[in-house]
Structures are given as structure tokens and as C-alpha cells.
N, C-alpha and C. Protein backbone atom coordinates (compact mmCIF):
# COMPACT_ATOMS: atom_id res chain seq x y z
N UNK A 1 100.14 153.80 53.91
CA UNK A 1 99.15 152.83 53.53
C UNK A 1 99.81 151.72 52.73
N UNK A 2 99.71 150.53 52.80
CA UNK A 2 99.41 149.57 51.93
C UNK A 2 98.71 148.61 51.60
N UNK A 3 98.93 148.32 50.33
CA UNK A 3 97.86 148.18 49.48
C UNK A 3 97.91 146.30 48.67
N UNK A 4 96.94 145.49 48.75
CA UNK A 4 97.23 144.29 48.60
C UNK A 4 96.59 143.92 47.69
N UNK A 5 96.44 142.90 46.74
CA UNK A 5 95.29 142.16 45.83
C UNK A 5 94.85 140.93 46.40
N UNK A 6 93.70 140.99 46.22
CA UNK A 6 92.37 139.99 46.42
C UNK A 6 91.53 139.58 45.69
N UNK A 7 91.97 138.32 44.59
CA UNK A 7 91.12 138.06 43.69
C UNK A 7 91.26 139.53 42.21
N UNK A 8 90.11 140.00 42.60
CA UNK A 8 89.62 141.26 41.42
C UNK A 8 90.00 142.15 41.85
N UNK A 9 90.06 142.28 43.42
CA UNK A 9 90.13 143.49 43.91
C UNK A 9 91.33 144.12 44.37
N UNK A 10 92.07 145.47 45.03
CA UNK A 10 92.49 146.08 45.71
C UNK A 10 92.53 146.33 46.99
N UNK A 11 92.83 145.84 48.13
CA UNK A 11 92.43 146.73 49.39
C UNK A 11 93.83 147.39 49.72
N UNK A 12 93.14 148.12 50.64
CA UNK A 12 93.74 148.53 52.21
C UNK A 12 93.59 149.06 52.81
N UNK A 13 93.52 148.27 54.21
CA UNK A 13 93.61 148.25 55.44
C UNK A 13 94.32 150.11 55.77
N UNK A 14 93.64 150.87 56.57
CA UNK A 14 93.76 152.51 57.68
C UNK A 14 92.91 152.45 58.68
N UNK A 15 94.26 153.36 59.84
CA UNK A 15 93.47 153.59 60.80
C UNK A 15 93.51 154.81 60.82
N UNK A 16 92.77 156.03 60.92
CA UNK A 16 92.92 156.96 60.70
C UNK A 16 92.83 157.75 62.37
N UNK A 17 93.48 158.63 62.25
CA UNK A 17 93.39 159.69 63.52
C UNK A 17 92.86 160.86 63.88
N UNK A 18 92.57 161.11 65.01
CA UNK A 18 92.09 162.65 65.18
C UNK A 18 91.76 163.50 64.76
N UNK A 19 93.63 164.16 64.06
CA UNK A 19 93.38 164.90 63.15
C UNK A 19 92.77 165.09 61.76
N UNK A 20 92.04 163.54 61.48
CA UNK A 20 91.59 163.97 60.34
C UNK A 20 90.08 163.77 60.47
N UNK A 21 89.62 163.93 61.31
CA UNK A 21 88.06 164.17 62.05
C UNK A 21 87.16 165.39 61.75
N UNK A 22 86.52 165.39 61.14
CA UNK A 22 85.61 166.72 60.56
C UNK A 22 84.49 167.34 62.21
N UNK A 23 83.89 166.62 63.25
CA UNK A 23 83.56 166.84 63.94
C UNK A 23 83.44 165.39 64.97
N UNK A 24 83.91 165.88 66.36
CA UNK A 24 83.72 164.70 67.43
C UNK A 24 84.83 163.56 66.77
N UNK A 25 83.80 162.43 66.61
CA UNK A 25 85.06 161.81 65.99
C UNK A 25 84.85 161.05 64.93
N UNK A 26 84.03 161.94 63.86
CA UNK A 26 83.64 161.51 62.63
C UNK A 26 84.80 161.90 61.58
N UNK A 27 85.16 160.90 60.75
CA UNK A 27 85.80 160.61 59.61
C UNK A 27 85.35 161.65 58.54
N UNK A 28 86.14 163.02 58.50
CA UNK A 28 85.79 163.71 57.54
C UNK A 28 85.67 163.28 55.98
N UNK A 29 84.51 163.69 55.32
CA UNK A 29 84.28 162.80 54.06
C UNK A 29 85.44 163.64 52.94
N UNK A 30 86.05 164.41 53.29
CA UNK A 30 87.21 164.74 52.02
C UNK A 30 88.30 163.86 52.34
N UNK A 31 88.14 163.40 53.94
CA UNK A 31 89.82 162.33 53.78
C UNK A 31 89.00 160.76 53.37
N UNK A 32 87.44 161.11 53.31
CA UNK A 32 87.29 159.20 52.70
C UNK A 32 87.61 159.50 51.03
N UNK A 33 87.02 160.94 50.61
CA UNK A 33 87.35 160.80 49.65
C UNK A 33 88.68 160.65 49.13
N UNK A 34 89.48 161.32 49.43
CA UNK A 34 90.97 160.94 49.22
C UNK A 34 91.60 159.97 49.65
N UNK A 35 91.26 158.86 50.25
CA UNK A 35 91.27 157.83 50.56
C UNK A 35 91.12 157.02 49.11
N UNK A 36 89.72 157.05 48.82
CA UNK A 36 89.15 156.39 48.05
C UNK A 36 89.80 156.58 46.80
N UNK A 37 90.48 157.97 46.35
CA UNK A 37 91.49 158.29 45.24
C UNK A 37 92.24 157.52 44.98
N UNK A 38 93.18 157.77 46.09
CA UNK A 38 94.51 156.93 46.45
C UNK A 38 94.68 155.37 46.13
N UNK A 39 93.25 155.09 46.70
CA UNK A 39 93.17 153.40 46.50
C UNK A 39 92.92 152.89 44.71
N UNK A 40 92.13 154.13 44.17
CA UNK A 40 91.68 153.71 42.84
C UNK A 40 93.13 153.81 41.94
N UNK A 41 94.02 155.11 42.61
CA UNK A 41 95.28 155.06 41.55
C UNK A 41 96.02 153.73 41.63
N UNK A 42 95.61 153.10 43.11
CA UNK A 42 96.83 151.85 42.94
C UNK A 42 96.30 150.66 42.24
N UNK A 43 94.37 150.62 41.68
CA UNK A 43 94.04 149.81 41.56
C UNK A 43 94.32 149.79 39.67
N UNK A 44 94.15 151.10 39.32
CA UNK A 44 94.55 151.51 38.04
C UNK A 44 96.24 150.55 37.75
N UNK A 45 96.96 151.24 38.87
CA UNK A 45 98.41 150.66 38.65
C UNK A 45 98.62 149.17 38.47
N UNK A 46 97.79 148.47 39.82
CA UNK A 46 98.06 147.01 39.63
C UNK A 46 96.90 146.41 38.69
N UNK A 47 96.17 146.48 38.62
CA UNK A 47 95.18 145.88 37.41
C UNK A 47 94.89 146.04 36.04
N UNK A 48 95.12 147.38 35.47
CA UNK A 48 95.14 148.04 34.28
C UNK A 48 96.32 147.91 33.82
N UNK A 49 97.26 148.09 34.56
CA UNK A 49 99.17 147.95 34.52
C UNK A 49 99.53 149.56 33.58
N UNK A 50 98.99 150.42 34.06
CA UNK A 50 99.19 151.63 33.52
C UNK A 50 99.22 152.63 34.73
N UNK A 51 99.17 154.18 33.91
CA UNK A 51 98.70 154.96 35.75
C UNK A 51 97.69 155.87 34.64
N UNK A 52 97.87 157.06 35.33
CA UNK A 52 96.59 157.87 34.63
C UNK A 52 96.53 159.27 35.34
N UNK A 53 95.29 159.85 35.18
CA UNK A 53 94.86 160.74 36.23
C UNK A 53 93.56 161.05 36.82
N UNK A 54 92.86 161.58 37.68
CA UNK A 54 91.46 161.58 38.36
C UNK A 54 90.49 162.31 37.22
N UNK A 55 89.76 161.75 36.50
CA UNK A 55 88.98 162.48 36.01
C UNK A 55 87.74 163.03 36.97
N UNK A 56 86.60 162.17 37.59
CA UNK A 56 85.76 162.49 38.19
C UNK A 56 85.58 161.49 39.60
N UNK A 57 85.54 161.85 40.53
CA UNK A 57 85.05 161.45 41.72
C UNK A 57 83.86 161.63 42.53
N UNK A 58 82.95 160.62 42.85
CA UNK A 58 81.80 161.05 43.45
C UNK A 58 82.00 160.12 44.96
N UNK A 59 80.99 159.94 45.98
CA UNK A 59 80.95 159.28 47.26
C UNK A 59 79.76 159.71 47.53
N UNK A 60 79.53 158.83 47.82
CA UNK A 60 77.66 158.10 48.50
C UNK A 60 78.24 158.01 50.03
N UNK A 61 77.97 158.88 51.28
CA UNK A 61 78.28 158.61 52.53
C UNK A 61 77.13 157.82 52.87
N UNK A 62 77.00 156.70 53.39
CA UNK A 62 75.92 155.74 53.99
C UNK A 62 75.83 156.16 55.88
N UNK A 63 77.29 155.53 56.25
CA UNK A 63 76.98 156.24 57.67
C UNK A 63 77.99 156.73 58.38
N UNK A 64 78.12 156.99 59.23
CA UNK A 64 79.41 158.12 60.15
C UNK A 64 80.63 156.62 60.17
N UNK A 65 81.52 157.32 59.75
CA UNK A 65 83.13 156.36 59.84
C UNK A 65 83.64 157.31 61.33
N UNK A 66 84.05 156.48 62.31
CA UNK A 66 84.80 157.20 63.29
C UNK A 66 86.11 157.00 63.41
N UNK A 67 86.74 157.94 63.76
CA UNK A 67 88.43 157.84 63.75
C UNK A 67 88.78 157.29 65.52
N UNK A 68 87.97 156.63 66.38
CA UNK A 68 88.66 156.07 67.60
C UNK A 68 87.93 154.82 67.39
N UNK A 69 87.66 154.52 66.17
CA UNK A 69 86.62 152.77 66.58
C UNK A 69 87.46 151.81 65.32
N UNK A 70 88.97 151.60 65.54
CA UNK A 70 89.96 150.92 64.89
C UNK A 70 89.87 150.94 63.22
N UNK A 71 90.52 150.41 62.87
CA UNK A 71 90.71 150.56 60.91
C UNK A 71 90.01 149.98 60.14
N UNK A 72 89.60 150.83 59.12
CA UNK A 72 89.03 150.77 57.93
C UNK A 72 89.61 149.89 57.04
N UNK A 73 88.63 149.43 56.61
CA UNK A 73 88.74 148.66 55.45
C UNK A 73 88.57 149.35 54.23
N UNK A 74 89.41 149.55 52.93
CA UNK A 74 88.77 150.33 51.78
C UNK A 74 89.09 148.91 50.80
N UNK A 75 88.01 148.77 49.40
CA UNK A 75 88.27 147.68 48.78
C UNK A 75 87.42 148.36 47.41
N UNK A 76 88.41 148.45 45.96
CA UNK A 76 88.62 148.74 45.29
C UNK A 76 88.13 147.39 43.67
N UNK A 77 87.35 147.98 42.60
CA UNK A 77 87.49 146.95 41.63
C UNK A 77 87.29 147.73 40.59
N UNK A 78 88.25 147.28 39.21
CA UNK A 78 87.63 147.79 37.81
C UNK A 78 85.94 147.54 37.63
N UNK A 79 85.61 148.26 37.51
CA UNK A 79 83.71 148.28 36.90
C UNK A 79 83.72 148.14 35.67
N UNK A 80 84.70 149.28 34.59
CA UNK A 80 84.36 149.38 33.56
C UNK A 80 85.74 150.36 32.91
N UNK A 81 86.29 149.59 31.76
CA UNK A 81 86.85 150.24 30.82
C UNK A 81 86.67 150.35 29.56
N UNK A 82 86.27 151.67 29.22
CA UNK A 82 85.95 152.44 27.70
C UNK A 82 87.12 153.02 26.90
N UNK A 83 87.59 152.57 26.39
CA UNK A 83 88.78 153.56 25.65
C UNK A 83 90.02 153.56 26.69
N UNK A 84 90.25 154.78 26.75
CA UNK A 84 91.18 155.17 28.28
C UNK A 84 90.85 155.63 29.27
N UNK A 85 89.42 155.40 29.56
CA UNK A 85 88.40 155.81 30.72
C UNK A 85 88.12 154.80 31.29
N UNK A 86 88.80 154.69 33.00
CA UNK A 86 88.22 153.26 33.48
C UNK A 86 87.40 153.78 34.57
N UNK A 87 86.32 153.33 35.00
CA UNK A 87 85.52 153.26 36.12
C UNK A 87 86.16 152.53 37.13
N UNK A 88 86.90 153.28 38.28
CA UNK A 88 86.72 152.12 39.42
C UNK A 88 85.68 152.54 40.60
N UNK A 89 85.33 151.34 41.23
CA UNK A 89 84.33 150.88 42.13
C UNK A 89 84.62 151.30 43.46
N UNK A 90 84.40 151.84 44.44
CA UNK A 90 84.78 151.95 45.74
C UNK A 90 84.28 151.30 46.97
N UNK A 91 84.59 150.61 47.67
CA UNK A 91 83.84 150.90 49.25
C UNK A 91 84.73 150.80 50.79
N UNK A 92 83.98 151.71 51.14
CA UNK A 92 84.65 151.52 53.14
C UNK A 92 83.65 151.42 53.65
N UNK A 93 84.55 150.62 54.45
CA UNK A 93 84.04 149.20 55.87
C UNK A 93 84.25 150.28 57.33
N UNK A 94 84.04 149.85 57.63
CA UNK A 94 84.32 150.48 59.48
C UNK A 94 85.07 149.00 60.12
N UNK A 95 85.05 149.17 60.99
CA UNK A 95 86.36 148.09 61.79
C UNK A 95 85.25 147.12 61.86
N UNK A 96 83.93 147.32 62.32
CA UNK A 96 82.67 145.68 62.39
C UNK A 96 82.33 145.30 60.78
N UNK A 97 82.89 146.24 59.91
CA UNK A 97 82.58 145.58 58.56
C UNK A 97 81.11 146.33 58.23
N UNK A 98 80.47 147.24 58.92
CA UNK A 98 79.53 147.89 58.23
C UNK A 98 80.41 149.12 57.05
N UNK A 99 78.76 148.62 55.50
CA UNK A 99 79.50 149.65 54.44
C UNK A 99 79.66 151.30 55.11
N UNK A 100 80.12 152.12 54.87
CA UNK A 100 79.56 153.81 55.63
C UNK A 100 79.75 154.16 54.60
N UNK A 101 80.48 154.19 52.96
CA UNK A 101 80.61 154.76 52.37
C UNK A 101 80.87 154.19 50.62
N UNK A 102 80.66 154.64 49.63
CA UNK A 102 80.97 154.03 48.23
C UNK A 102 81.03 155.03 47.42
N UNK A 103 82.25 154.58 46.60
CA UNK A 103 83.06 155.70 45.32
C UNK A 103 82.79 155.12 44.36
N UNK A 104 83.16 156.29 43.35
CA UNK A 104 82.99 155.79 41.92
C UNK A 104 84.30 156.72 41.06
N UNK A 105 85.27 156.26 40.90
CA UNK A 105 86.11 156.93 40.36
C UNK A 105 86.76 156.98 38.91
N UNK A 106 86.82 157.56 38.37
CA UNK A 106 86.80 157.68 36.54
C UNK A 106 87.84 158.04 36.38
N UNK A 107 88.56 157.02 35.79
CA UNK A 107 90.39 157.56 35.76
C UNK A 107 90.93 157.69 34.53
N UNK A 108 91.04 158.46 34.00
CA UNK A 108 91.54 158.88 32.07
C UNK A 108 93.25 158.24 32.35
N UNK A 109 93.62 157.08 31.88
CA UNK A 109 94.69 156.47 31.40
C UNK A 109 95.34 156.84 30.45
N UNK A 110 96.91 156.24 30.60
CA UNK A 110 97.45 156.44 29.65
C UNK A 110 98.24 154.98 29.12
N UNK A 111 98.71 155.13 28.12
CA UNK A 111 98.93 153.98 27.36
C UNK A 111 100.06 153.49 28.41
N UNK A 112 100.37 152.21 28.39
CA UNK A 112 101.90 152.12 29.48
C UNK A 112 103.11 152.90 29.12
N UNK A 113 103.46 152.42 27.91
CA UNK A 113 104.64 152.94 27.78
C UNK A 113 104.95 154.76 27.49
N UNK A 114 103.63 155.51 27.65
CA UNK A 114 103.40 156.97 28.00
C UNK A 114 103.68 157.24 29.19
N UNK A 115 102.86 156.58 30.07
CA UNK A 115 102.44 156.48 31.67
C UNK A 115 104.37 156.30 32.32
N UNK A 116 104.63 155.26 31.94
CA UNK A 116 106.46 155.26 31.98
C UNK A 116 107.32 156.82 31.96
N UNK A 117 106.84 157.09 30.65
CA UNK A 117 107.41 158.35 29.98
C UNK A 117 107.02 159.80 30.36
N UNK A 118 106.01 159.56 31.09
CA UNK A 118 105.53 161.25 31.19
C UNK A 118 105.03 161.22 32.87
N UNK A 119 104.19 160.02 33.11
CA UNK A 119 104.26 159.67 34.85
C UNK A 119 105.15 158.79 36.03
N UNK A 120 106.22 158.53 35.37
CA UNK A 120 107.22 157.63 35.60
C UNK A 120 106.43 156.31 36.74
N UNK A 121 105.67 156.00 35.92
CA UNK A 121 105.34 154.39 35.60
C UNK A 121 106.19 153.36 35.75
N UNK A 122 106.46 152.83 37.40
CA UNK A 122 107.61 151.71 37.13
C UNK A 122 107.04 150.56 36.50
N UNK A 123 106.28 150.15 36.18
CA UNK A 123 105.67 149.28 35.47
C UNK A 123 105.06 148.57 36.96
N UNK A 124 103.97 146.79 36.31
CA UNK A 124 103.56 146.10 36.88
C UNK A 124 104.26 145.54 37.94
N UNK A 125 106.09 145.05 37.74
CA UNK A 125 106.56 144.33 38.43
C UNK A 125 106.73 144.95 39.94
N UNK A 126 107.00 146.15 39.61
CA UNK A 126 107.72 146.97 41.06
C UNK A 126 106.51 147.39 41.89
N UNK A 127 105.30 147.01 41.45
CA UNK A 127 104.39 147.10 42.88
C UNK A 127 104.08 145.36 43.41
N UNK A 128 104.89 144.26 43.26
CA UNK A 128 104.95 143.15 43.82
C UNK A 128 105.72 142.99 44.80
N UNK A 129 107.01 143.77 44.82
CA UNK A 129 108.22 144.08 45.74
C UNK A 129 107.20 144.76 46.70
């Protein structure tokens, strides 16, 4: 996967396959959810400029994501930071741009120069490369 900035936000662009199909050729909701993880750690990384870890994850499925009807869109934003608790925002697109799905992910941070030290945190610059 990679992962780009837009304005406020995070995306990126998957096409997902077969194998990760829960039935026929529906988009099993543990790989949107881990999807939706994945995208919030990088949004933590490039926007917060720290890393962290998953505190709580939820997903609102709206409608069937299929794995043969081309790539997803996932697009990511800070909502809300309390302390070292940030809220990020979730949603996936289907390839026509309908929503099918929205996260809410709660990520317990760590200070940068911890996040360096204990999650080896290359810092802000090395996700521009």
C-alpha cells in the first residue's frame, strides 16, 4: 500500500483480492478493518509526527465492498486530539466512489522523541522519501 496527503487528509488507494473475500466476492469486514488500522497508523505518523498504538477500533459497514469491482479508496483525518489520545476518522469508497464503510480509530500516542526510542519512529522526514 501507499499512502499520500491531501490537504488534512491521508489516503490510499487498494485493490484487494480473492483471497481476502469473506463470501462470493464481498470484502471481508476484518480486512476493511485492518485496512482502516493501517491507514490511521500512517495518518498518526504523517500528521501528529509521532506513532503510537491501537487503542479502540469500531466500523459502521454501510454496503458490500467487492474484491472484483477495481480499488478502493480509503481516506483518513485527525477528528480529535485529547492528551495522547487522538481520534482518527475513517472512510472507504468502492471504485464508483460510493461510501460502504466508516472507522473511528483511537490511537494512545507517544511523545516523539519516545515513539523514536521505544517504536523506532523515523521521524516526519522519512515518510516524504
Amino acid at each position: 500500500m501507499e499512502f499520500f496527503e491531501d490537504g488534512e487528509e491521508v489516503i490510499t488507494r487498494w485493490r484487494p483480492d480473492e483471497r481476502f473475500q469473506g463470501y462470493g466476492s464481498v470484502l471481508h469486514g476484518g480486512i476493511q478493518a485492518t485496512v482502516m488500522d493501517e491507514l490511521a497508523s500512517w495518518t498518526v505518523f504523517v500528521k501528529l509526527e509521532t506513532a503510537g498504538v491501537t487503542s479502540s477500533l469500531s466500523v459502521d459497514y454501510r454496503r458490500p465492498v467487492y474484491t472484483d469491482r477495481g480499488a478502493l479508496t480509503i481516506r483518513a483525518s485527525v477528528d480529535e486530539v485529547e492528551k495522547n489520545m487522538a481520534t482518527i476518522a475513517l472512510r472507504l469508497y468502492d471504485s464508483d466512489g460510493n461510501l460502504c464503510s466508516e472507522g473511528r480509530v483511537v490511537y494512545f500516542t507517544f511523545p516523539p522523541k519516545l515513539a523514536q526510542k521505544r517504536l523506532a519512529y523515523p521521524g516526519r522526514k522519512a515518510f516524504d522519501e
